[in-house]
Protein backbone atom coordinates (compact mmCIF):
# COMPACT_ATOMS: atom_id res chain seq x y z
CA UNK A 1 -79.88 228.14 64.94
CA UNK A 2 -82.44 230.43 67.24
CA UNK A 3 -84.31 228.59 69.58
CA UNK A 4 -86.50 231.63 69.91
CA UNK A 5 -89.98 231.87 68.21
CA UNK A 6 -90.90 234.68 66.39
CA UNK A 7 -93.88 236.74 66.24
CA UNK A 8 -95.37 234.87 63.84
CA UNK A 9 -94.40 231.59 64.79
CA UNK A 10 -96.40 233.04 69.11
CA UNK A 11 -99.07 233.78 66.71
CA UNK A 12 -99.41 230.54 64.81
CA UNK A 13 -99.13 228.82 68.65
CA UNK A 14 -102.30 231.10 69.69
CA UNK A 15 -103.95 229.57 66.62
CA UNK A 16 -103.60 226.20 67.59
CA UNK A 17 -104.30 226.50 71.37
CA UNK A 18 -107.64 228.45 70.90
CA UNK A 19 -108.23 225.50 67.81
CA UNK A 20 -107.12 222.95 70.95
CA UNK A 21 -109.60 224.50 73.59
CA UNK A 22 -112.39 225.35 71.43
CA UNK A 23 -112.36 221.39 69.42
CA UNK A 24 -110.52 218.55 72.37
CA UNK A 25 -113.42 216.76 73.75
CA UNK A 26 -113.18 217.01 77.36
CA UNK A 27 -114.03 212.97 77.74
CA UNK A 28 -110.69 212.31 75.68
CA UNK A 29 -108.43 214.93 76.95
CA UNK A 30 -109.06 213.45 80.49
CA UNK A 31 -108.11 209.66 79.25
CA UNK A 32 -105.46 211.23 78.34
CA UNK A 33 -104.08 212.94 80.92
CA UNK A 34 -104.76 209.88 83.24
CA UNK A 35 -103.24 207.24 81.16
CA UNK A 36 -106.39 205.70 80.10
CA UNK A 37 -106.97 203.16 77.94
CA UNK A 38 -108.22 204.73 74.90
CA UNK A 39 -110.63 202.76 71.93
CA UNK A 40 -110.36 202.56 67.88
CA UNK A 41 -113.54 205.30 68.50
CA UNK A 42 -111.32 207.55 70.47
CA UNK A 43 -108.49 207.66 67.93
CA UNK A 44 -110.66 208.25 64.92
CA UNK A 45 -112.77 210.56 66.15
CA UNK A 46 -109.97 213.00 67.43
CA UNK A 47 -108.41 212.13 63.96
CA UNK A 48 -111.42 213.60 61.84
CA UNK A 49 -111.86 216.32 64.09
CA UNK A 50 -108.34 217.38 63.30
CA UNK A 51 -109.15 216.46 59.55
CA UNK A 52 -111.48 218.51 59.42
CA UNK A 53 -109.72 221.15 60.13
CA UNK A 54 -107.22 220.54 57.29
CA UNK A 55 -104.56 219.90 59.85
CA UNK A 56 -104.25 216.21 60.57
CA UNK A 57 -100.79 215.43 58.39
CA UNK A 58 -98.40 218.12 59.27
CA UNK A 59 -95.55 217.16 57.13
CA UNK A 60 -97.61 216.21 54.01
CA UNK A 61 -97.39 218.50 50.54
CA UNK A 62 -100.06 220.71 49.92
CA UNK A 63 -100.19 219.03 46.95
CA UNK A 64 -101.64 215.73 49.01
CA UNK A 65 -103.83 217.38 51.48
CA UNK A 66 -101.39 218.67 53.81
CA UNK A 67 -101.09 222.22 55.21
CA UNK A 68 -98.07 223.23 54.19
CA UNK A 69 -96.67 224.27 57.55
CA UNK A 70 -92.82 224.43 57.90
CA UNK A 71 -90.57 222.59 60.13
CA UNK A 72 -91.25 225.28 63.27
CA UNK A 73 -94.86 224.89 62.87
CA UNK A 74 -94.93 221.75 62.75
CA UNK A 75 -93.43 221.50 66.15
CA UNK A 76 -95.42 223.62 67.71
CA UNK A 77 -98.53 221.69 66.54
CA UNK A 78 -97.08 218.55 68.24
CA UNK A 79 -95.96 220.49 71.10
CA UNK A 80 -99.04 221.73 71.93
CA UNK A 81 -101.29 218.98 71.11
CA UNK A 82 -98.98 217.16 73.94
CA UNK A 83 -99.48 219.89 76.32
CA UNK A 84 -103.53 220.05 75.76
CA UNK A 85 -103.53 215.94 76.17
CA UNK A 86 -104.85 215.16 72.49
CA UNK A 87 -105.27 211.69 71.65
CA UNK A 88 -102.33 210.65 69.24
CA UNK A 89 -102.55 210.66 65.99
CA UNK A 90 -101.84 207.21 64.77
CA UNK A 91 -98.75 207.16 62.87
CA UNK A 92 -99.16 203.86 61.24
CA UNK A 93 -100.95 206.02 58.29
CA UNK A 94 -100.63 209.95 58.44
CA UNK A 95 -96.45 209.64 59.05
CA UNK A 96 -95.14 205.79 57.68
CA UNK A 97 -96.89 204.73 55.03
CA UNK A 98 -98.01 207.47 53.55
CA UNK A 99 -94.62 209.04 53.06
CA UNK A 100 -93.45 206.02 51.14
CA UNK A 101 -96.61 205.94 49.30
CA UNK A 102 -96.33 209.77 48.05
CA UNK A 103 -92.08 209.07 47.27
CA UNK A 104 -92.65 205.58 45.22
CA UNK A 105 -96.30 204.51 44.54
CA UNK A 106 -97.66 205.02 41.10
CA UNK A 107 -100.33 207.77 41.20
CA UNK A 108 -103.26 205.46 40.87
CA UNK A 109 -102.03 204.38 44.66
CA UNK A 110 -101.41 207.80 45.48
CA UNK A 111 -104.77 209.06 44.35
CA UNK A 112 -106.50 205.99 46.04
CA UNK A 113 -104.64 206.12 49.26
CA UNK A 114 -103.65 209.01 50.28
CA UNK A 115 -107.51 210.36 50.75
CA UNK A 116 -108.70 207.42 52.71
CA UNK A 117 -105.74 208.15 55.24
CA UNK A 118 -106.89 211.92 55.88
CA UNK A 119 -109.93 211.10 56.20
CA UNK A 120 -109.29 207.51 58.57
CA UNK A 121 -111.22 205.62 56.02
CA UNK A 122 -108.61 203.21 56.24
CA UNK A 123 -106.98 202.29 59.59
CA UNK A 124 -103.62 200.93 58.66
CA UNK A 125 -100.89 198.79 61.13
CA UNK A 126 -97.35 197.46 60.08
CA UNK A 127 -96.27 193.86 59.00
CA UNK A 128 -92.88 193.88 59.63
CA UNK A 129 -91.25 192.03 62.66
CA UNK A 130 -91.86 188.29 62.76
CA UNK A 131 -90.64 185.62 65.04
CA UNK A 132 -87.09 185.53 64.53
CA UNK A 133 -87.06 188.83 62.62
CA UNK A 134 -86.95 191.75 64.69
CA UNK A 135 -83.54 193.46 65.23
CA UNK A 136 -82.84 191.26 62.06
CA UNK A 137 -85.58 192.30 60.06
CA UNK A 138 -83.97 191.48 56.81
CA UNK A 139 -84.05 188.30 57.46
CA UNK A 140 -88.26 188.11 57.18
CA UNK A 141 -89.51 184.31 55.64
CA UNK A 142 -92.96 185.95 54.77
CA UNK A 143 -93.21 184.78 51.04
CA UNK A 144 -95.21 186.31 48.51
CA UNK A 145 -95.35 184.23 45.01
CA UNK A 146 -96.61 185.73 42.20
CA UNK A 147 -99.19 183.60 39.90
CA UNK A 148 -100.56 185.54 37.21
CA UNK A 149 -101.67 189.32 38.22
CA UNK A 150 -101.67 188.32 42.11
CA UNK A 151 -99.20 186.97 44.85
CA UNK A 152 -99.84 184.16 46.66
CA UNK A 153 -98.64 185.33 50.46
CA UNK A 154 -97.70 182.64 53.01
CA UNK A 155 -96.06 183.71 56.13
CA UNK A 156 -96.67 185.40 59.75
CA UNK A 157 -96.20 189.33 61.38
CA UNK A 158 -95.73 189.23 64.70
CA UNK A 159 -96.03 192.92 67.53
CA UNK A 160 -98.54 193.87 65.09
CA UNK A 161 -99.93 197.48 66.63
CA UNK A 162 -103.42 197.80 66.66
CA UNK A 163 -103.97 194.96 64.02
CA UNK A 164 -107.30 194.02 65.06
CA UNK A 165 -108.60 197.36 64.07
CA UNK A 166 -106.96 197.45 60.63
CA UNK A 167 -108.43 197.70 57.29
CA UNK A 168 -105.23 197.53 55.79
CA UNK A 169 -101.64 196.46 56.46
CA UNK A 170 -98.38 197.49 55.05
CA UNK A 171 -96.07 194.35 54.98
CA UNK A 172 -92.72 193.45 53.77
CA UNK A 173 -92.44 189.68 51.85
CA UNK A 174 -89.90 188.29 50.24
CA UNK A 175 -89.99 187.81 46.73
CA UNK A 176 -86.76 186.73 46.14
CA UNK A 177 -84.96 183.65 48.27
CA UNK A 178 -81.78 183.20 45.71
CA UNK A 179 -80.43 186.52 46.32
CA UNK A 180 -78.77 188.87 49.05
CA UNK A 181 -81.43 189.13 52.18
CA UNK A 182 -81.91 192.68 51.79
CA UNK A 183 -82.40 192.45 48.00
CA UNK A 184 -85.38 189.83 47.71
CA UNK A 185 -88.07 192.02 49.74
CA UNK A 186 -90.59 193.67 48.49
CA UNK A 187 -93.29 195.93 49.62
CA UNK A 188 -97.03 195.03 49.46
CA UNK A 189 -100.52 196.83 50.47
CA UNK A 190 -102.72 194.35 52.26
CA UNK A 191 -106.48 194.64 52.60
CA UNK A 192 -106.84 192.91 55.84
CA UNK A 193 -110.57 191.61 54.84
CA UNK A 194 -108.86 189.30 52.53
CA UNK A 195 -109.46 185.24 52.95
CA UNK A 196 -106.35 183.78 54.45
CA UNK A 197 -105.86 186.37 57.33
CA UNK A 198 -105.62 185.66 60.97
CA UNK A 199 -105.45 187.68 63.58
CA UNK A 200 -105.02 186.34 66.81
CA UNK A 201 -104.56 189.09 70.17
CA UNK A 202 -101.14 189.41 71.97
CA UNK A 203 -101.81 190.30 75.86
CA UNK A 204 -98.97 191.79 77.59
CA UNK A 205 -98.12 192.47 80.93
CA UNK A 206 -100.36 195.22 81.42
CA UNK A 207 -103.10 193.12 80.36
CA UNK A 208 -104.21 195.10 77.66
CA UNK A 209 -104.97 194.16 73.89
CA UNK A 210 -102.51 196.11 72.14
CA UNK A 211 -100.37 194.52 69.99
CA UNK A 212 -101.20 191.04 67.45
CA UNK A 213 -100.32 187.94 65.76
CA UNK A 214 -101.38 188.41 61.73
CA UNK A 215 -100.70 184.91 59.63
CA UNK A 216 -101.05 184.62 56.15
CA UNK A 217 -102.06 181.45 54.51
CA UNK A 218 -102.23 181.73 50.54
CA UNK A 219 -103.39 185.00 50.81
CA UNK A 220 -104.37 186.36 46.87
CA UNK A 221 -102.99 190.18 46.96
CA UNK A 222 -103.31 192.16 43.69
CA UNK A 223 -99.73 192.52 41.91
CA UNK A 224 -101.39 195.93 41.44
CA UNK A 225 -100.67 196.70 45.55
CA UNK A 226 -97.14 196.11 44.97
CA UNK A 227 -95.74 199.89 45.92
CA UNK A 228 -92.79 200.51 43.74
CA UNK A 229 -90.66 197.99 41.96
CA UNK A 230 -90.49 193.92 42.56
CA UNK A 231 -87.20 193.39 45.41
CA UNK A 232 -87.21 196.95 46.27
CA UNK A 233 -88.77 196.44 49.12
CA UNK A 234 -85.97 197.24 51.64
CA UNK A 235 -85.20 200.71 50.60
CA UNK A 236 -88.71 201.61 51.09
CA UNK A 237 -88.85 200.08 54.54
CA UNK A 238 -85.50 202.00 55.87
CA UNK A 239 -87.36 205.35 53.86
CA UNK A 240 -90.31 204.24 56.11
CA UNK A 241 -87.96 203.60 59.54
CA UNK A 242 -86.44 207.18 59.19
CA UNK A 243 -89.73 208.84 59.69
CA UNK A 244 -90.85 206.46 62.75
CA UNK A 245 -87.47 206.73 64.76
CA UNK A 246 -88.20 210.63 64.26
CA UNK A 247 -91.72 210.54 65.82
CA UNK A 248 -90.73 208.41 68.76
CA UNK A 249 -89.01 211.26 70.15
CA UNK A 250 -92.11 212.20 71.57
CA UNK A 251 -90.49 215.36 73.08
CA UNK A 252 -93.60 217.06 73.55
CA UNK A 253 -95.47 213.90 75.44
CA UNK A 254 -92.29 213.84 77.97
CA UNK A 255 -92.88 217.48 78.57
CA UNK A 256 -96.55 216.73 79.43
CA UNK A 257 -95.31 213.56 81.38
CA UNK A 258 -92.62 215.73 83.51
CA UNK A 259 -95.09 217.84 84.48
CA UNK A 260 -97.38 214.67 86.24
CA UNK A 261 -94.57 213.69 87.13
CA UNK A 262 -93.63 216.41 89.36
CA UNK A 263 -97.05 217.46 90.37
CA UNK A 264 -97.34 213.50 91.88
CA UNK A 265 -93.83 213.85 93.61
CA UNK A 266 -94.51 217.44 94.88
CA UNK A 267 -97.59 215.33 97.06
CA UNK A 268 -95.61 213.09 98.52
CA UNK A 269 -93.86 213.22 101.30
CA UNK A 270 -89.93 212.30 102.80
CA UNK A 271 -89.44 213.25 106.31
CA UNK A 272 -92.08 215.90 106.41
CA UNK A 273 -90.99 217.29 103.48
CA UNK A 274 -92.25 217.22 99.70
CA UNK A 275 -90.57 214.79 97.65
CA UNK A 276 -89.08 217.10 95.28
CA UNK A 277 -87.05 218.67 98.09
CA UNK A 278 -85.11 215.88 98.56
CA UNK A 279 -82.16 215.87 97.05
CA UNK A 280 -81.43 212.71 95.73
CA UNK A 281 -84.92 213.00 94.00
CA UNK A 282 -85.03 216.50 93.08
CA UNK A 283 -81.47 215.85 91.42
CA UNK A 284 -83.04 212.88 89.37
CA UNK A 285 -85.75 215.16 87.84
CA UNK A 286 -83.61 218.24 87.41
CA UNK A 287 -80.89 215.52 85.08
CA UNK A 288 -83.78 214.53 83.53
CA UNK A 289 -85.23 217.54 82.50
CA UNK A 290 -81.67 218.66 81.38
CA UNK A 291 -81.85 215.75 78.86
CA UNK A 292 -85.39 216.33 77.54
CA UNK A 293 -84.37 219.99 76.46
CA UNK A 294 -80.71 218.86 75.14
CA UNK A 295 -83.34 216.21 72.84
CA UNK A 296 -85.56 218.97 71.94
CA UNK A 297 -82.70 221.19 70.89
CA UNK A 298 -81.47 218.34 68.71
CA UNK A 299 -85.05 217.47 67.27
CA UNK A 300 -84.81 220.94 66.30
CA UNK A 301 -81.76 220.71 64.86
CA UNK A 302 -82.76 217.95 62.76
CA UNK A 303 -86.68 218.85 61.48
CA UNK A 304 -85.36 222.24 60.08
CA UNK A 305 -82.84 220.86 57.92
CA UNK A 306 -86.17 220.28 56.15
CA UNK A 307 -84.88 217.45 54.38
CA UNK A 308 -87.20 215.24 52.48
CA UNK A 309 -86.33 212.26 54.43
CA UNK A 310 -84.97 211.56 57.69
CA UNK A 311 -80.94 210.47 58.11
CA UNK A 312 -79.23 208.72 60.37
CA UNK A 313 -79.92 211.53 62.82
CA UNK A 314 -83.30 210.20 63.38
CA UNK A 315 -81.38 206.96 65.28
CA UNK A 316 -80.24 209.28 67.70
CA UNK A 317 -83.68 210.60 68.13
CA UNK A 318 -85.18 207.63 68.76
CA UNK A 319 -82.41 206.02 71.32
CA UNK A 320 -82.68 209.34 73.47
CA UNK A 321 -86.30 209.95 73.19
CA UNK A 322 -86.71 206.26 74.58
CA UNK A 323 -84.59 206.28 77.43
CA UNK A 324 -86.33 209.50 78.38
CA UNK A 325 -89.85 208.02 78.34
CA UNK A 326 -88.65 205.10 79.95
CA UNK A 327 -86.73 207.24 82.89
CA UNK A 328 -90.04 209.23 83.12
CA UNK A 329 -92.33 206.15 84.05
CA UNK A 330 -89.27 205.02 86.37
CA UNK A 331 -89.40 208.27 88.37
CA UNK A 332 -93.33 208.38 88.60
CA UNK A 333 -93.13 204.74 89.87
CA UNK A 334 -90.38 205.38 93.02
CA UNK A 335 -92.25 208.63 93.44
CA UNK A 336 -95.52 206.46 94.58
CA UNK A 337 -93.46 203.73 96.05
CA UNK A 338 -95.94 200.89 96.94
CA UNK A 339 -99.11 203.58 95.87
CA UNK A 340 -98.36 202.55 92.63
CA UNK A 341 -98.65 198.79 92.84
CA UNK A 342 -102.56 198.48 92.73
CA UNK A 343 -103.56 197.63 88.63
CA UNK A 344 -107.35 198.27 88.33
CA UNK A 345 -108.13 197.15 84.92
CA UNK A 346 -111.87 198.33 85.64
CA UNK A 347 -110.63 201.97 86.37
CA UNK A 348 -108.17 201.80 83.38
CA UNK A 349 -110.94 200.58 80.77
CA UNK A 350 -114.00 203.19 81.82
CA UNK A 351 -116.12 200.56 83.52
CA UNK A 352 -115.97 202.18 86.98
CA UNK A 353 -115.79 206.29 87.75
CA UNK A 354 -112.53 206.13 90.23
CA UNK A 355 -109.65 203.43 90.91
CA UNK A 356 -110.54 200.96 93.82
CA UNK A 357 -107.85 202.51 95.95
CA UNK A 358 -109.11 206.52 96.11
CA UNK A 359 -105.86 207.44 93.90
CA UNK A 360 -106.34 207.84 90.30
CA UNK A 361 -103.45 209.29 89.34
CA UNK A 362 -101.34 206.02 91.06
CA UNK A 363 -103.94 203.62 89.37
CA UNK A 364 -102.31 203.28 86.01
CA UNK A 365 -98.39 204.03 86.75
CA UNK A 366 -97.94 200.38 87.17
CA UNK A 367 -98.93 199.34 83.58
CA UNK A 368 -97.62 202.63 82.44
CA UNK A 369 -94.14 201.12 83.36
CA UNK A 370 -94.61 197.36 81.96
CA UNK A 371 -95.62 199.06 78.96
CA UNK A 372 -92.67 201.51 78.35
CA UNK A 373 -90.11 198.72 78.44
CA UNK A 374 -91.00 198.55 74.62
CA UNK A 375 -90.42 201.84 73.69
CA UNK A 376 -86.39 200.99 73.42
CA UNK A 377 -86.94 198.20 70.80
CA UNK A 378 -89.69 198.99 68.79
CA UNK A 379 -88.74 201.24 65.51
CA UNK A 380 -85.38 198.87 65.65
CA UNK A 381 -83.88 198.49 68.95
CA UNK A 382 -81.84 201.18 70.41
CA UNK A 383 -78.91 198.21 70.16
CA UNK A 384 -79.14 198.47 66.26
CA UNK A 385 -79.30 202.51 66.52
CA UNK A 386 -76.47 202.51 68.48
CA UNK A 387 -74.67 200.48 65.15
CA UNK A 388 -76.30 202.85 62.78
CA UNK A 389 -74.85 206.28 64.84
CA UNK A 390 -71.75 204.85 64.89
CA UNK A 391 -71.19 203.99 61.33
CA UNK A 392 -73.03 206.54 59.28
CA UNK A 393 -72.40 209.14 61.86
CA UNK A 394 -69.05 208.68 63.52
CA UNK A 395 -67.76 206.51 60.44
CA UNK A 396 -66.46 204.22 62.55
């Protein structure tokens, strides 16, 4: 493959960059680049200015809204929404639902959907893991019984993203207890306004509210929200798992990060010299750089088969890609050495201009860290990858 852009593809980049400078809103480009905390009002409205533009679901058909960029394209668009410091796009819609909603929803669903996820309408988040269902998620005890044209769901989500924002959620229930695991699941569309919905907040160790408890008790969902056939559910939810393992590659987010993280280690200073002239340091960057272009070569390698939906490859994407991230906030942390102890939660939320120690680059590393130990199980943990590269892959 060439690794090379052409003129076309420089020219498509000098579209989006002069699109980047002339539309990011400087307030959210530098919560960004600081590891701020950023609001539901920060993600949507980066979301419909990008909408706006016709540009907000990369890898959707024209057909559905999309842009009909190719696989290059694509890339560059992520690439260099990492490097300006966009606010993300949140997956949970554009890139995992929808996809399974455009390959096996009826086209009532597809005509109601799709539209309200372009424009944000509807802010969707993921029932999937529950207590004693993660790495095992086929094992899920969610129930959904139907009674005449509606299920009756009983059950509880658990890591639930975002969930308190959520219009709707995309959950897998089983429908089916006296068969195999994996054939008794089905896949339902949730409005999360409905009676019988809890959602109660998760705080982690950063002490922010990110992720959720969601119960259901007798919860009356429309048979007519069931996407694609009764116990099918599982081969829309590995469809679904292909296309998040890809995206949390994140290769252009660790380029963005590797550059912090050597403008922060290029400050300090080891015997009267900059950090990244010592060796033992400098060698841990250069390795790590090393692997972030080896995963970029091999994202590469993988988006322009242009497929229609992500293989096993996508596994290795997501076990490399996490590591790096992880490595990344590692390296920033021993860079700052006790600097980056000090967790302002003021500083981190907006409520005060500067951290309470003068350094606002150190004041969010800490949580940075705690929160990047998820990054490796999330998407199915990079223990379960490793079983899924080595058996559809290797054949072993």
């Amino acid at each position: 493959m060439d690794l090379n852009y052409s003129a076309e593809d420089l020219a498509f980049r000098d579209t989006v960059r002069a699109f980047l400078d002339a539309n990011l809103p400087a307030d959210l480009q530098h919560k960004v680049r600081q590891h701020l905390r950023l609001q539901k009002e920060d993600y949507v409205r980066w979301h419909q200015i990008v909408a706006r533009q016709g540009w907000v679901a990369p890898a959707w058909p024209v057909e559905y809204g999309g842009p009909g960029w190719n696989a290059t394209q694509r890339h560059i668009w992520e690439e260099e929404c990492a490097r300006a410091g966009t606010p993300p796009i949140l997956p949970f819609g554009v890139n995992m639902v929808a996809p399974v909603i455009m390959a096996f929803a009826s086209e009532e669903q597809k005509a109601y959907y799709l539209p309200r996820i372009l424009s944000c309408e509807d802010w969707w988040c993921q029932g999937y893991s529950e207590p004693g269902s993660g790495s095992d998620l086929a094992s899920l005890k969610t129930t959904a019984e139907r009674v005449g044209d509606h299920y009756i769901v009983n059950g509880q989500k658990t890591w639930t993203t975002l969930g308190q924002h959520a219009d709707m959620i995309f959950c897998l229930v089983r429908t089916d207890s006296g068969v195999r695991k994996q054939e008794g699941i089905s896949f339902l569309l949730i409005d999360m306004k409905t009676p019988g919905i809890t959602v109660r907040p998760i705080i982690m160790l950063d002490e922010d509210h990110e992720v959720n408890e969601v119960f259901f008790d007798n919860v009356k969902v429309p048979v007519t929200n069931l996407v694609g056939k009764e116990n099918k559910g599982w081969t829309y939810a590995k469809y679904l798992l292909g296309h998040e393992r890809t995206g949390i590659a994140a290769v252009g987010r660790s380029k963005r990060e590797l550059l912090f993280l050597k403008k922060i280690a290029a400050q300090q200073q080891k015997r009267g010299k900059s950090l990244l002239q010592d060796p033992l340091f400098a060698a841990k960057v250069a390795n790590l750089e090393i692997e972030l272009m080896a995963l970029e070569t091999t994202v590469l390698r993988v988006i322009t088969k242009e497929s229609h939906a992500p293989g096993p490859e996508a596994s290795m994407l997501k076990v490399r890609g996490s590591e790096i991230q992880q490595i990344l906030t590692e390296l920033m942390v021993e860079a700052l050495g006790p600097e980056a102890l000090p967790f302002d939660t003021a500083y981190l939320e907006g409520s005060s201009e500067h951290a309470i120690t003068g350094d606002d680059a150190a004041a969010p590393l800490a949580g940075y860290y705690f929160n990047f130990r998820k990054t490796s199980i999330y998407g199915g943990s990079n223990e379960i990858q490793k079983n899924i590269i080595t058996q559809m892959i290797l054949g072993l």
